[in-house]
Protein backbone atom coordinates (compact mmCIF):
# COMPACT_ATOMS: atom_id res chain seq x y z
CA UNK A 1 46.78 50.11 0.26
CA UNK A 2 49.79 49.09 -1.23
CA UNK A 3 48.19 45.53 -2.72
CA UNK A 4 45.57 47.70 -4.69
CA UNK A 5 48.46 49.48 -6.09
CA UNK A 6 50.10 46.62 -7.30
CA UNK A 7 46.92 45.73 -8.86
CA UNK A 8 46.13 48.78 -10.60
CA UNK A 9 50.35 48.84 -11.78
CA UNK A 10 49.80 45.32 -13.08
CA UNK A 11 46.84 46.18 -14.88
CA UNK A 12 48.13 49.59 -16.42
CA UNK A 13 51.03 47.58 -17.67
CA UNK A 14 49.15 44.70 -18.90
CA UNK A 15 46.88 47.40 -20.65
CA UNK A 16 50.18 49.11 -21.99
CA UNK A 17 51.32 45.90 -23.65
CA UNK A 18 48.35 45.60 -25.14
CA UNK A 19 47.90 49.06 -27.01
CA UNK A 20 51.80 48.37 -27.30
CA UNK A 21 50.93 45.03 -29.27
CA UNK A 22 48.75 47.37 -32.04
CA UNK A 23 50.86 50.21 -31.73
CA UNK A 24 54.40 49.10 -32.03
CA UNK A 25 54.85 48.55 -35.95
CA UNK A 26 53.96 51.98 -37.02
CA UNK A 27 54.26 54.06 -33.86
CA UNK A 28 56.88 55.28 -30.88
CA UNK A 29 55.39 53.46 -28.14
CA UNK A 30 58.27 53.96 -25.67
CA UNK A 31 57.33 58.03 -26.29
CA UNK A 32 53.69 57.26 -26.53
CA UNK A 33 53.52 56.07 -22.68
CA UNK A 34 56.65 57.23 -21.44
CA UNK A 35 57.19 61.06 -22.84
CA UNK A 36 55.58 63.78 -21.48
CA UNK A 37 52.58 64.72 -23.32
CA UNK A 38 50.06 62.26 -23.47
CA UNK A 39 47.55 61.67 -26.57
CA UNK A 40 44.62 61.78 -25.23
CA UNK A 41 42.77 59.73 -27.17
CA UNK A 42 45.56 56.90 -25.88
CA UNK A 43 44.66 57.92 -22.12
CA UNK A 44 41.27 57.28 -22.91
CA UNK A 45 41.72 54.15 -24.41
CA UNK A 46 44.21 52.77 -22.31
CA UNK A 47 41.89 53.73 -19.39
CA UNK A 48 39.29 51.69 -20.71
CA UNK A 49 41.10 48.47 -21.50
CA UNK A 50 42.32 48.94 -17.78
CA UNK A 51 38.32 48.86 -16.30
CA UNK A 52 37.53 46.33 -18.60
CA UNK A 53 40.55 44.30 -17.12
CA UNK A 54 39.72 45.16 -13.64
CA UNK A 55 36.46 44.28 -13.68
CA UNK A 56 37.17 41.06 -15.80
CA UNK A 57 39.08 40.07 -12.41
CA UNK A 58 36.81 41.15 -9.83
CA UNK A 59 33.69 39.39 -11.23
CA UNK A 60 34.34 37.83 -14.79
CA UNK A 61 30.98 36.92 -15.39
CA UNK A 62 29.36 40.24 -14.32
CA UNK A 63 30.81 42.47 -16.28
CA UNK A 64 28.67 45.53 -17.20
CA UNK A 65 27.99 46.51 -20.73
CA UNK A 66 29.55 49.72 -21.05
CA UNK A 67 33.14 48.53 -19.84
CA UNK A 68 32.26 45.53 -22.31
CA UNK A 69 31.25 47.96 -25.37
CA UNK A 70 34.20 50.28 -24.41
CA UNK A 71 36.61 48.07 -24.72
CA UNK A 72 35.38 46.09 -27.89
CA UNK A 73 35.82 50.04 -29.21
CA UNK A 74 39.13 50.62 -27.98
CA UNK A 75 40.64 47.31 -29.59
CA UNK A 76 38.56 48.09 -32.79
CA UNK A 77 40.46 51.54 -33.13
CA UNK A 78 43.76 49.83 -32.05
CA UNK A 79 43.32 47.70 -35.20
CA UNK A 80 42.33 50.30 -37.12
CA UNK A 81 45.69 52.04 -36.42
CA UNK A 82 47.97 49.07 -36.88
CA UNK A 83 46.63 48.16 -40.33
CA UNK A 84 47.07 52.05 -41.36
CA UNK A 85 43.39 52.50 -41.51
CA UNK A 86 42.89 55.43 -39.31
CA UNK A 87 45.98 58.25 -38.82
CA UNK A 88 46.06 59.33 -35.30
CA UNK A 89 48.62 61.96 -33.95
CA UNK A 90 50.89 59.89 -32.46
CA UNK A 91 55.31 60.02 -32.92
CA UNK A 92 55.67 57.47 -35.30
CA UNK A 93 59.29 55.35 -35.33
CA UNK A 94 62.23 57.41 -36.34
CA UNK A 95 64.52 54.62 -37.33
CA UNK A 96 61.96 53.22 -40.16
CA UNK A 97 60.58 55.73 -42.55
CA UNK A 98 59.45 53.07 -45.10
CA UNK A 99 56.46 52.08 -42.80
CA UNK A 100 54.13 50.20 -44.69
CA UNK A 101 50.68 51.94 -45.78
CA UNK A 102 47.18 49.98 -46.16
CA UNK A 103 45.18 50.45 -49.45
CA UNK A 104 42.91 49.18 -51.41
CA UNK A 105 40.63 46.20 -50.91
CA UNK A 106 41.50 42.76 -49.74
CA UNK A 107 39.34 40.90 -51.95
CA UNK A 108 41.33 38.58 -54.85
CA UNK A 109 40.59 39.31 -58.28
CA UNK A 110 38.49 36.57 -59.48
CA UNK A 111 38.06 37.57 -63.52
CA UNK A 112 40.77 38.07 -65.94
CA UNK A 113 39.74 39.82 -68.97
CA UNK A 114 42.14 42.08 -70.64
């Protein structure tokens, strides 16, 4: 029907602005969901934040493992390629080339010998 539509464009976009959230200092994320070939590592992902959603609003307290462990994956690698960690194939932005790359540890140096 045209309400369960609705629902499952509301939750696509809601899961779209949250990969978008990750994806949108390093990468082209009007190409990523708008251009016509899909990653699909992305589909995959973005297919799983959208069951985890859609269950979260059916029965929020019943939600089943998988969707739960699925998700918790798909926001883990979405982190992963916002800090710079992991390099997926994906168009990154065209207007900034000095994109900012993630190395080393984040501990502070705690001894000063020289």
């Amino acid at each position: 029907t045209d309400a369960d539509d609705t629902k499952l464009d509301t939750t696509e976009d809601t899961a779209i602005q949250e990969m978008t959230t990750y994806l949108n200092t390093r990468y082209d994320t009007v190409e990523i969901f708008t251009g016509t070939e899909k990653n699909s590592l992305i589909v995959m992902y973005l297919t799983d934040i959208m069951l985890y959603h859609l269950h979260s609003r059916i029965a929020p307290d019943n939600i089943p493992e998988l969707r739960i462990n699925r998700y918790t994956n798909a926001r883990d690698w979405l982190e992963k390629a916002a800090d710079g960690f992991t390099s997926p194939l994906l168009p990154t932005k065209s207007d900034d080339k000095n994109i900012p790359l993630r190395s080393g540890n984040s501990s502070p140096k705690t001894d000063f010998y020289y």
